[in-house]
C-alpha atoms as a PDB file:
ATOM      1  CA  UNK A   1       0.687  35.092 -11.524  1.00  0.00           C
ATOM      2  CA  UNK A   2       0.350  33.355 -14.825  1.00  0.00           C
ATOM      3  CA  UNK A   3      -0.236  36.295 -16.701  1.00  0.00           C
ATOM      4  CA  UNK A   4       3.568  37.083 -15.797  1.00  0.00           C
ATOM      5  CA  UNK A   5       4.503  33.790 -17.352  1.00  0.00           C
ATOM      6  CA  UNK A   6       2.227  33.876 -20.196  1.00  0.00           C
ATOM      7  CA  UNK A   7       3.996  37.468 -20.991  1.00  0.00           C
ATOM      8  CA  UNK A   8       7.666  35.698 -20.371  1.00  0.00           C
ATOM      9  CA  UNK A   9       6.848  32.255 -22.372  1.00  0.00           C
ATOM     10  CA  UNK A  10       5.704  34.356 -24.882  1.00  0.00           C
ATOM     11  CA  UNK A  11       8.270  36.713 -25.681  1.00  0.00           C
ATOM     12  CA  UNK A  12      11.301  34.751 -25.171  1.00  0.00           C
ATOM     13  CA  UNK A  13       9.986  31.447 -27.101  1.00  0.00           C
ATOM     14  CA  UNK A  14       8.728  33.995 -30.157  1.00  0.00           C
ATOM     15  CA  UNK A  15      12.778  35.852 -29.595  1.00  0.00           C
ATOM     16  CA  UNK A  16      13.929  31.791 -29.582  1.00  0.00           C
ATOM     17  CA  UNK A  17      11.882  30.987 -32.765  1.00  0.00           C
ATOM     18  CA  UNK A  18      12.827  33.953 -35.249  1.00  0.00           C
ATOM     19  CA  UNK A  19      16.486  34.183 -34.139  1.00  0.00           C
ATOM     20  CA  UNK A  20      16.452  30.521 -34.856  1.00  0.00           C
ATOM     21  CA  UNK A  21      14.827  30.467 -38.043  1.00  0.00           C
ATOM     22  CA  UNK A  22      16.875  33.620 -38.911  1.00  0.00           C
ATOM     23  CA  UNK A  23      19.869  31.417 -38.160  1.00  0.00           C
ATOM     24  CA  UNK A  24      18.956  27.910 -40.364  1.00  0.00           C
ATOM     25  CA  UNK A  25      18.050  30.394 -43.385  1.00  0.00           C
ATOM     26  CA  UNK A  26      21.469  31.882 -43.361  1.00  0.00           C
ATOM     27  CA  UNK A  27      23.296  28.911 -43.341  1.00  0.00           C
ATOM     28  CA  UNK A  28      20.825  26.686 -46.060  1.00  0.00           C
ATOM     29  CA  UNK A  29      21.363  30.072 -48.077  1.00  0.00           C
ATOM     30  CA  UNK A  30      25.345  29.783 -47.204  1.00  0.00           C
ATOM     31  CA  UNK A  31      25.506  25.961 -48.294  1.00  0.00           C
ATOM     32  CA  UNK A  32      24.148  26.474 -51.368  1.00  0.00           C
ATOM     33  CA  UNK A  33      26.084  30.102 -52.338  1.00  0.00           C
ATOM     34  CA  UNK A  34      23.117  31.523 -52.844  1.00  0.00           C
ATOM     35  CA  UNK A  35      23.444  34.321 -49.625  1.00  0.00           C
ATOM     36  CA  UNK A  36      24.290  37.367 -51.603  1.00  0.00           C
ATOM     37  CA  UNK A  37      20.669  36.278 -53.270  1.00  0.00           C
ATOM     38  CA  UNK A  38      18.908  36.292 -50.343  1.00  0.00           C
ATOM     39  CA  UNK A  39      20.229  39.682 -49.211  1.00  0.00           C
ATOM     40  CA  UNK A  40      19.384  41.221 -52.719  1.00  0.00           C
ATOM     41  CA  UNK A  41      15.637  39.654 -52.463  1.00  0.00           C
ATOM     42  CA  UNK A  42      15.910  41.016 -48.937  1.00  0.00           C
ATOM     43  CA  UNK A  43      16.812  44.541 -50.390  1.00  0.00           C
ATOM     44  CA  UNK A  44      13.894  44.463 -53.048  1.00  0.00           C
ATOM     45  CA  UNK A  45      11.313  43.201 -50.931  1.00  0.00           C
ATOM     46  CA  UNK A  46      11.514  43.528 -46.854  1.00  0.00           C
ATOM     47  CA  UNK A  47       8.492  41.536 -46.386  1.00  0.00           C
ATOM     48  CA  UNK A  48      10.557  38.999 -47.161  1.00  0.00           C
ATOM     49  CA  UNK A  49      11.906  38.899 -43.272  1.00  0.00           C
ATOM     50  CA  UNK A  50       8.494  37.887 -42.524  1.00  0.00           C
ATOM     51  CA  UNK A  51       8.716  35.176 -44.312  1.00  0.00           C
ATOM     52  CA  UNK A  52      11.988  33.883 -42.777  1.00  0.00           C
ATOM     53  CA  UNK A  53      10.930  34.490 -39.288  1.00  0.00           C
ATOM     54  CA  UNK A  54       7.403  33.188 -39.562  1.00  0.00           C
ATOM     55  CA  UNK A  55       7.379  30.784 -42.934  1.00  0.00           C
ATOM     56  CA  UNK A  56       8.594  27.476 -40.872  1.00  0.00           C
ATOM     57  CA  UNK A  57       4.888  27.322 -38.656  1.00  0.00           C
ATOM     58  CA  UNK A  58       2.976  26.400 -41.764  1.00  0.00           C
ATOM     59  CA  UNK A  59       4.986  23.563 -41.704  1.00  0.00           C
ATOM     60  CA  UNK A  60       3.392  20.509 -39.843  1.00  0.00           C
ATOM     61  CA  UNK A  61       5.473  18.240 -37.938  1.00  0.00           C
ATOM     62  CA  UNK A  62       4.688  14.977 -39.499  1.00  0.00           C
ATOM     63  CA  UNK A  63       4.989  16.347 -42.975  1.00  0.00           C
ATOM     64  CA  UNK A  64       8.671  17.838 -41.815  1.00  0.00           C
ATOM     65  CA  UNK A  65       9.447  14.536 -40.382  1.00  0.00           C
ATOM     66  CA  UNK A  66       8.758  12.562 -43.133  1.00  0.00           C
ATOM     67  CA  UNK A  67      10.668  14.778 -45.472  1.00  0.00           C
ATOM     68  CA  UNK A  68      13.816  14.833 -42.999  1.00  0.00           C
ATOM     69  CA  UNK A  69      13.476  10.287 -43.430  1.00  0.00           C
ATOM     70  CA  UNK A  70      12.881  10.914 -47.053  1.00  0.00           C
ATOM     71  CA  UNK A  71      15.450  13.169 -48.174  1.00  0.00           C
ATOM     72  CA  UNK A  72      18.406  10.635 -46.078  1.00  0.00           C
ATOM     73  CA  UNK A  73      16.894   7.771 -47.080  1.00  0.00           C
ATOM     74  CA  UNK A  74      17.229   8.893 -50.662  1.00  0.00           C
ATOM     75  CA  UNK A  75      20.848  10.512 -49.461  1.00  0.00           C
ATOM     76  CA  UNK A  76      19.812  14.351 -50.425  1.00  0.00           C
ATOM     77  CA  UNK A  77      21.973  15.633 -48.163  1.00  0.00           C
ATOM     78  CA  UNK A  78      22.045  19.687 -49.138  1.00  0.00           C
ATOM     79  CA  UNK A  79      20.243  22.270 -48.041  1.00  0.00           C
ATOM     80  CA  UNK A  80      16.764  21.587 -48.252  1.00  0.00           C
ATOM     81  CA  UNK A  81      17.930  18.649 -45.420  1.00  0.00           C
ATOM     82  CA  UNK A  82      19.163  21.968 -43.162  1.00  0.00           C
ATOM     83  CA  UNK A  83      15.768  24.075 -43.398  1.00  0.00           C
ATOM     84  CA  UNK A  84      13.303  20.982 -42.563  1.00  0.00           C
ATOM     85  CA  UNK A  85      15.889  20.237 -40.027  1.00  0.00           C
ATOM     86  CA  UNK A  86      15.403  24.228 -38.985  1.00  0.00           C
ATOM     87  CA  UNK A  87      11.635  23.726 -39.320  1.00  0.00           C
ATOM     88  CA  UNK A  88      11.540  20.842 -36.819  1.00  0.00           C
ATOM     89  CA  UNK A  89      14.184  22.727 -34.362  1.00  0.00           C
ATOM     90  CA  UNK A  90      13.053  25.999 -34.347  1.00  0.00           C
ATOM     91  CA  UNK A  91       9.664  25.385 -32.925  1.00  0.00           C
ATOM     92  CA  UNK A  92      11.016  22.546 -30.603  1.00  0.00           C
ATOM     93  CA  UNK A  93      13.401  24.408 -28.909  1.00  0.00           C
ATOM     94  CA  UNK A  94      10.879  28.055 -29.124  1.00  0.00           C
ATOM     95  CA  UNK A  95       8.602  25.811 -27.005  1.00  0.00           C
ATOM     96  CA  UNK A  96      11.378  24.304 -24.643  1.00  0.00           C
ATOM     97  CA  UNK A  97      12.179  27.879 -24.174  1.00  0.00           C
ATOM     98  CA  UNK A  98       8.863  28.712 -23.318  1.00  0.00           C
ATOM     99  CA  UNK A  99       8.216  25.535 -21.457  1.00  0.00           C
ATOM    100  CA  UNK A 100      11.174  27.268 -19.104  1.00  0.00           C
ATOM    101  CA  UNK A 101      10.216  30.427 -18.565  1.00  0.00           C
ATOM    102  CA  UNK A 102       6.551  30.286 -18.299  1.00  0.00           C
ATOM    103  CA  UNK A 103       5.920  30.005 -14.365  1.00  0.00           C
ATOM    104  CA  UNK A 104       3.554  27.256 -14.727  1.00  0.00           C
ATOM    105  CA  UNK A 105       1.746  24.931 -17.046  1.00  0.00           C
ATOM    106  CA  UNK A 106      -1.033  27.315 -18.488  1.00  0.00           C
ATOM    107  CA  UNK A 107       1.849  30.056 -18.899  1.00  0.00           C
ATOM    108  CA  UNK A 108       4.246  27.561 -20.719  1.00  0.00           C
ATOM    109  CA  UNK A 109       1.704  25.816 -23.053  1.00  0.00           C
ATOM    110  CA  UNK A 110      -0.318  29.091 -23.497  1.00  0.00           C
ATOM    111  CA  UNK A 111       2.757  31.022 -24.541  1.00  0.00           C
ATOM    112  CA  UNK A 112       4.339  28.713 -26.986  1.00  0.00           C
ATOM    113  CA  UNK A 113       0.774  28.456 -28.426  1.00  0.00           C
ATOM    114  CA  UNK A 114       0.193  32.445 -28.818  1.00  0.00           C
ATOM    115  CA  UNK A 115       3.686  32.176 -30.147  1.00  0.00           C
ATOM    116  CA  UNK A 116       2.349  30.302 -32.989  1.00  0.00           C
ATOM    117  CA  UNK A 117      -0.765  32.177 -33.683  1.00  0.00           C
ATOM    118  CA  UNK A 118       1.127  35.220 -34.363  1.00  0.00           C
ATOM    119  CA  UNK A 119       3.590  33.712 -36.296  1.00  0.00           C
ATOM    120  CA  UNK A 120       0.685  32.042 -38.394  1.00  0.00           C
ATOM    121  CA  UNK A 121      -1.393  35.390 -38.097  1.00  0.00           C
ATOM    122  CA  UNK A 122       1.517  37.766 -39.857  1.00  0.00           C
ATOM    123  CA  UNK A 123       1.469  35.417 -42.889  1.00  0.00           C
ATOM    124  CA  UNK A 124      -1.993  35.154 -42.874  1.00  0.00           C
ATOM    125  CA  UNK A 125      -2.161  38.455 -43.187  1.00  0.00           C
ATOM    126  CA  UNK A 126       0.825  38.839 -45.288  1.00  0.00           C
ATOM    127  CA  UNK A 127      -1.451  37.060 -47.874  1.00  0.00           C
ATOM    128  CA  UNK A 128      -3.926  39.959 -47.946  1.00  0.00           C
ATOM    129  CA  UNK A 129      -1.511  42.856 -47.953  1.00  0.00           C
ATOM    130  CA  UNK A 130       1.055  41.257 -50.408  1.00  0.00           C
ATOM    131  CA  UNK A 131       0.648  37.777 -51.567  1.00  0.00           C
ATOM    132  CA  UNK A 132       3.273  37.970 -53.981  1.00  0.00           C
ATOM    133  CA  UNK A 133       5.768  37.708 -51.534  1.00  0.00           C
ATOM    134  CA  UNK A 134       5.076  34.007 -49.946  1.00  0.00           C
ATOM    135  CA  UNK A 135       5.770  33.368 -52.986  1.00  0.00           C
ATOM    136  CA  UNK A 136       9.538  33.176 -51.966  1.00  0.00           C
ATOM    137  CA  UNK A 137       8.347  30.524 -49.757  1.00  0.00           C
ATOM    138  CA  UNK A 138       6.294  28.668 -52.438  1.00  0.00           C
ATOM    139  CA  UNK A 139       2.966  29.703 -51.297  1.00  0.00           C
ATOM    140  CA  UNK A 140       0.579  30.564 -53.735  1.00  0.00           C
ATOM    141  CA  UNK A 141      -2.391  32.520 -52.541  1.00  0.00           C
ATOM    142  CA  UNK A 142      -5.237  31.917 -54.459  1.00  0.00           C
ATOM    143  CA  UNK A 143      -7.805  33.355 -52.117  1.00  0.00           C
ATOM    144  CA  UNK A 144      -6.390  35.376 -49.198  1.00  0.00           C
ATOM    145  CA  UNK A 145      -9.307  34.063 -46.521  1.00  0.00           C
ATOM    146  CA  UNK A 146      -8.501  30.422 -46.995  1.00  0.00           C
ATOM    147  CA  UNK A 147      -4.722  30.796 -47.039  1.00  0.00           C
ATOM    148  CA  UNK A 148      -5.582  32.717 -43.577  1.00  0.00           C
ATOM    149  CA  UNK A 149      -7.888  30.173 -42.444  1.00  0.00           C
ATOM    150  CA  UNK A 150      -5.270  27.277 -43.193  1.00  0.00           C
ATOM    151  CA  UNK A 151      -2.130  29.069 -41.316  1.00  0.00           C
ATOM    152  CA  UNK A 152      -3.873  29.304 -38.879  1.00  0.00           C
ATOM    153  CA  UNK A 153      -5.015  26.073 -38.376  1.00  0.00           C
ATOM    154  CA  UNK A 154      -1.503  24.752 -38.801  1.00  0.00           C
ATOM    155  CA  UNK A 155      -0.350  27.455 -36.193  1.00  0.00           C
ATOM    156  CA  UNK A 156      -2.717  25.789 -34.125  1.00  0.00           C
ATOM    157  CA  UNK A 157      -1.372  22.804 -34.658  1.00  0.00           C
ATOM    158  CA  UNK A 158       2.112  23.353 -34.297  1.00  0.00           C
ATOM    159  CA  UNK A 159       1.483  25.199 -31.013  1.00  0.00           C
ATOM    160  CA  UNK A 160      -0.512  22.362 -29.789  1.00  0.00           C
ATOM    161  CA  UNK A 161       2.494  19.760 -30.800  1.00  0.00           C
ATOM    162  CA  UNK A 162       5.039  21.721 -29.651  1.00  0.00           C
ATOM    163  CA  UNK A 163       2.962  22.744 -26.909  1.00  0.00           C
ATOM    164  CA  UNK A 164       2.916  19.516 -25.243  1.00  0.00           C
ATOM    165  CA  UNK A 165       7.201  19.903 -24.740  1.00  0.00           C
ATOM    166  CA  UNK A 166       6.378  23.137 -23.432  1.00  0.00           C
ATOM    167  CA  UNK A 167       4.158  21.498 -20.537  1.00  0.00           C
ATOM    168  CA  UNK A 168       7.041  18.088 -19.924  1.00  0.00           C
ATOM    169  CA  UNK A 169       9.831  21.396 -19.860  1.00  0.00           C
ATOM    170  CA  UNK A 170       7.851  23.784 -17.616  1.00  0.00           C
ATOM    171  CA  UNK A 171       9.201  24.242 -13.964  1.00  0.00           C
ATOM    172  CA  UNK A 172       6.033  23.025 -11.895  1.00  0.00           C
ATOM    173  CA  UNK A 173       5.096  19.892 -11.131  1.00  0.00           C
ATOM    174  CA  UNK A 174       2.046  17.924 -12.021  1.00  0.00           C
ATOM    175  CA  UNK A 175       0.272  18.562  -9.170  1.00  0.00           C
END
């Protein structure tokens, strides 16, 4: 039975995650008028996709959070503010959705967390095939097995973090 809602967590909280990551790109990119850019980068290089759908699980909570305080605190209000707010909401609500339709606790958590290992997994190896290409995200890629190595640790992280809403959201009880 929890293979079932392993298989459900997973897919629907990975669907949840992308679309919204998709969805803050375009409208940080719209904000700032720089859409038609993204769409030509997109056109040149369509590893970039990989990038917007799995880029935001490097990101570790507490570093997002403190950036989100620090940029209104300092009153940057652009869009920079909308993709940490994305990176924070994406995974949150991924994990919520997998929280839901996992059919227990160890379907719910264990979904959400495979979730992130793949995400972290396709830039990981996105670093070996073509590490030019996080460099749209920033990432520089030194050497390709520690750049692997560190996403996914913070894949593990995230999927832990986020994990733990996945178990309070998840339809069976405690015990």
């Amino acid at each position: 039975m929890i293979k079932i809602g392993l298989g459900k967590a997973l897919g629907f909280s990975l669907l949840a995650f992308i679309g919204l990551n998709f969805l803050f790109i375009i409208i940080a990119e719209t904000i700032s008028g720089n859409l038609n850019l993204l769409f030509s980068a997109i056109s040149s290089d369509p590893l970039i996709l990989l990038i917007i759908f799995f880029g935001p699980i490097v990101n570790l909570p507490g570093t997002v959070i403190n950036t989100i305080f620090g940029q209104i605190t300092l009153g940057i209000l652009d869009e920079s503010l909308i993709l940490n707010i994305g990176y924070l909401v994406s995974p949150f609500v991924a994990a919520l959705v997998a929280g839901r339709t996992g059919d227990g606790k160890g379907g719910s958590f264990g979904g959400w967390l495979i979730a992130a290992l793949i995400g972290s997994a396709v830039l990981g190896v996105l670093a070996f095939v073509y590490p030019a290409t996080l460099l749209y995200y920033g990432i520089i890629v030194i050497n390709a097995i520690m750049s692997l190595i560190g996403f996914l640790l913070n894949g593990l992280v995230n999927g832990i973090f986020y994990g733990c809403f996945a178990l309070l959201f998840s339809k069976s009880e405690m015990y």
